[in-house]
Protein backbone atom coordinates (compact mmCIF):
# COMPACT_ATOMS: atom_id res chain seq x y z
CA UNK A 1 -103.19 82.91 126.57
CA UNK A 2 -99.44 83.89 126.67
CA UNK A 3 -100.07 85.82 129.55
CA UNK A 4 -102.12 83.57 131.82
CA UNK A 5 -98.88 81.16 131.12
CA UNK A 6 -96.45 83.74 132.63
CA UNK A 7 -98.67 84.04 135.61
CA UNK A 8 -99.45 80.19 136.02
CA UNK A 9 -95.77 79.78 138.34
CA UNK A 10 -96.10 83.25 140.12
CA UNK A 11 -99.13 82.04 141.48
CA UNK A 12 -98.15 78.43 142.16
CA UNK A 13 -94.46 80.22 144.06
CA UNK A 14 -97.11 82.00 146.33
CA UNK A 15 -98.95 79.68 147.10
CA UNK A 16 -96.06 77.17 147.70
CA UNK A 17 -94.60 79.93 149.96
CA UNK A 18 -97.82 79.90 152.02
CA UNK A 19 -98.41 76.62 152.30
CA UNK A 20 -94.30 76.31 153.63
CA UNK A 21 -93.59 79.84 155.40
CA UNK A 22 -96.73 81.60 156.56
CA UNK A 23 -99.24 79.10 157.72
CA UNK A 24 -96.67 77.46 159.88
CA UNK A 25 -95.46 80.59 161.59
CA UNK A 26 -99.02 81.16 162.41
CA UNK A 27 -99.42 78.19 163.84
CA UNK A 28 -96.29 78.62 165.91
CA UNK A 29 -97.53 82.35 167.02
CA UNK A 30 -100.57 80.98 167.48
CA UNK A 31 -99.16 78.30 170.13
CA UNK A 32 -96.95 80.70 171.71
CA UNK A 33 -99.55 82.79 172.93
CA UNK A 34 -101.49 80.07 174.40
CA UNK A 35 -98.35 78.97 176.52
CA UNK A 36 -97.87 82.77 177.05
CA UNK A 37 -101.39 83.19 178.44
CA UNK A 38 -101.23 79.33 180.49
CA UNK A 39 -98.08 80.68 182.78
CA UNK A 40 -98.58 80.83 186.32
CA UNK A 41 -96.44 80.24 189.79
CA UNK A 42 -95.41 77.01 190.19
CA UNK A 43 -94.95 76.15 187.23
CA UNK A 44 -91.82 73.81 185.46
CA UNK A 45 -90.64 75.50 182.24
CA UNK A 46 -87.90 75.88 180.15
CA UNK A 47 -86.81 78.99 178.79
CA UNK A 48 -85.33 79.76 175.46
CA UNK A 49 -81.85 79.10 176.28
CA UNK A 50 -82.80 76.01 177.84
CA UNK A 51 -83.02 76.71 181.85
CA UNK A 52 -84.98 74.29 183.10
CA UNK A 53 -87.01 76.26 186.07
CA UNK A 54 -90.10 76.55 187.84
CA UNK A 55 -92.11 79.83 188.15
CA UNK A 56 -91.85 81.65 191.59
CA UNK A 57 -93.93 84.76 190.27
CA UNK A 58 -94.93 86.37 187.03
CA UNK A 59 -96.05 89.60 185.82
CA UNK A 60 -96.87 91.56 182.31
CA UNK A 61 -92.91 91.82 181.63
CA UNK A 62 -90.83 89.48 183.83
CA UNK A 63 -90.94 86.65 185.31
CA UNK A 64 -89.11 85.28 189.09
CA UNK A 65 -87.97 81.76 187.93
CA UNK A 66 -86.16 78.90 190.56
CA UNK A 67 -83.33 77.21 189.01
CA UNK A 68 -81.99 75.68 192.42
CA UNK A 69 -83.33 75.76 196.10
CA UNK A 70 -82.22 79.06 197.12
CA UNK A 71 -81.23 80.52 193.59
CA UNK A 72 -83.97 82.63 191.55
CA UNK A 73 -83.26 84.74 188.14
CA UNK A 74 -85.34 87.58 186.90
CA UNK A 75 -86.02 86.90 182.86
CA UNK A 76 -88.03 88.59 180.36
CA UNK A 77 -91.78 86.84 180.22
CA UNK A 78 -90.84 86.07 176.37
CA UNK A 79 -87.82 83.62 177.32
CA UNK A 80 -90.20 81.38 178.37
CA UNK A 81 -90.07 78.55 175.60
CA UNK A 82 -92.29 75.88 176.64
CA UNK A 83 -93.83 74.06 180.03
CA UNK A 84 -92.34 71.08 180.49
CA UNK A 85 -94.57 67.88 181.89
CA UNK A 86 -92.43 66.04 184.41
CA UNK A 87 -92.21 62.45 183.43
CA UNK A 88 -93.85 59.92 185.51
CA UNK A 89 -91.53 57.92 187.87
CA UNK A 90 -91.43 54.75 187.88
CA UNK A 91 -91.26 52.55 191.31
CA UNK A 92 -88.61 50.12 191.29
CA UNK A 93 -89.51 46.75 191.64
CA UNK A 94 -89.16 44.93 194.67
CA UNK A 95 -87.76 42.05 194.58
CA UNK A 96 -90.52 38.75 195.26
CA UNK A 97 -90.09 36.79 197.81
CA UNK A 98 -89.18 39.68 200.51
């Protein structure tokens, strides 16, 4: 019985460092190569060290990314963090009576 006692908190630190390490970073892997396989020209992204950019061209390594009119960077198809949704804009009211 002494024995099954000793093993009672191994098996509760594994599972506790499942339930708070491993399943998440699957999860996250998991995600990460959905947006890796959802990238195509055009494109707004940001990349890992927070470039906002939109995809000219992409490949099985690298990527051409537009940061300005007129100004593209070559990166690595990994620094690609997330796509980024642009935000609706809003119209500004007019004012009544016009």
């Amino acid at each position: 019985m002494s024995e099954l006692a000793g093993f009672i908190p191994l098996l509760l630190i594994v599972v506790v460092f499942w339930l708070f390490i491993i399943r998440p970073q699957r999860r996250r892997q998991q995600e990460y190569s959905t947006l890796q396989g959802r990238l195509e020209p055009g494109l707004q992204v940001m990349t890992t060290s927070g470039i906002f950019a939109e995809i000219v061209s992409i490949d099985d390594s690298d990527a051409v990314l537009s940061i300005a009119p007129g100004v593209e960077i070559r990166v690595h198809r990994q620094a690609i963090g997330q796509v980024v949704t642009p935000e609706p804009v809003a119209d500004p009211e007019t004012p009544e009576g016009l």
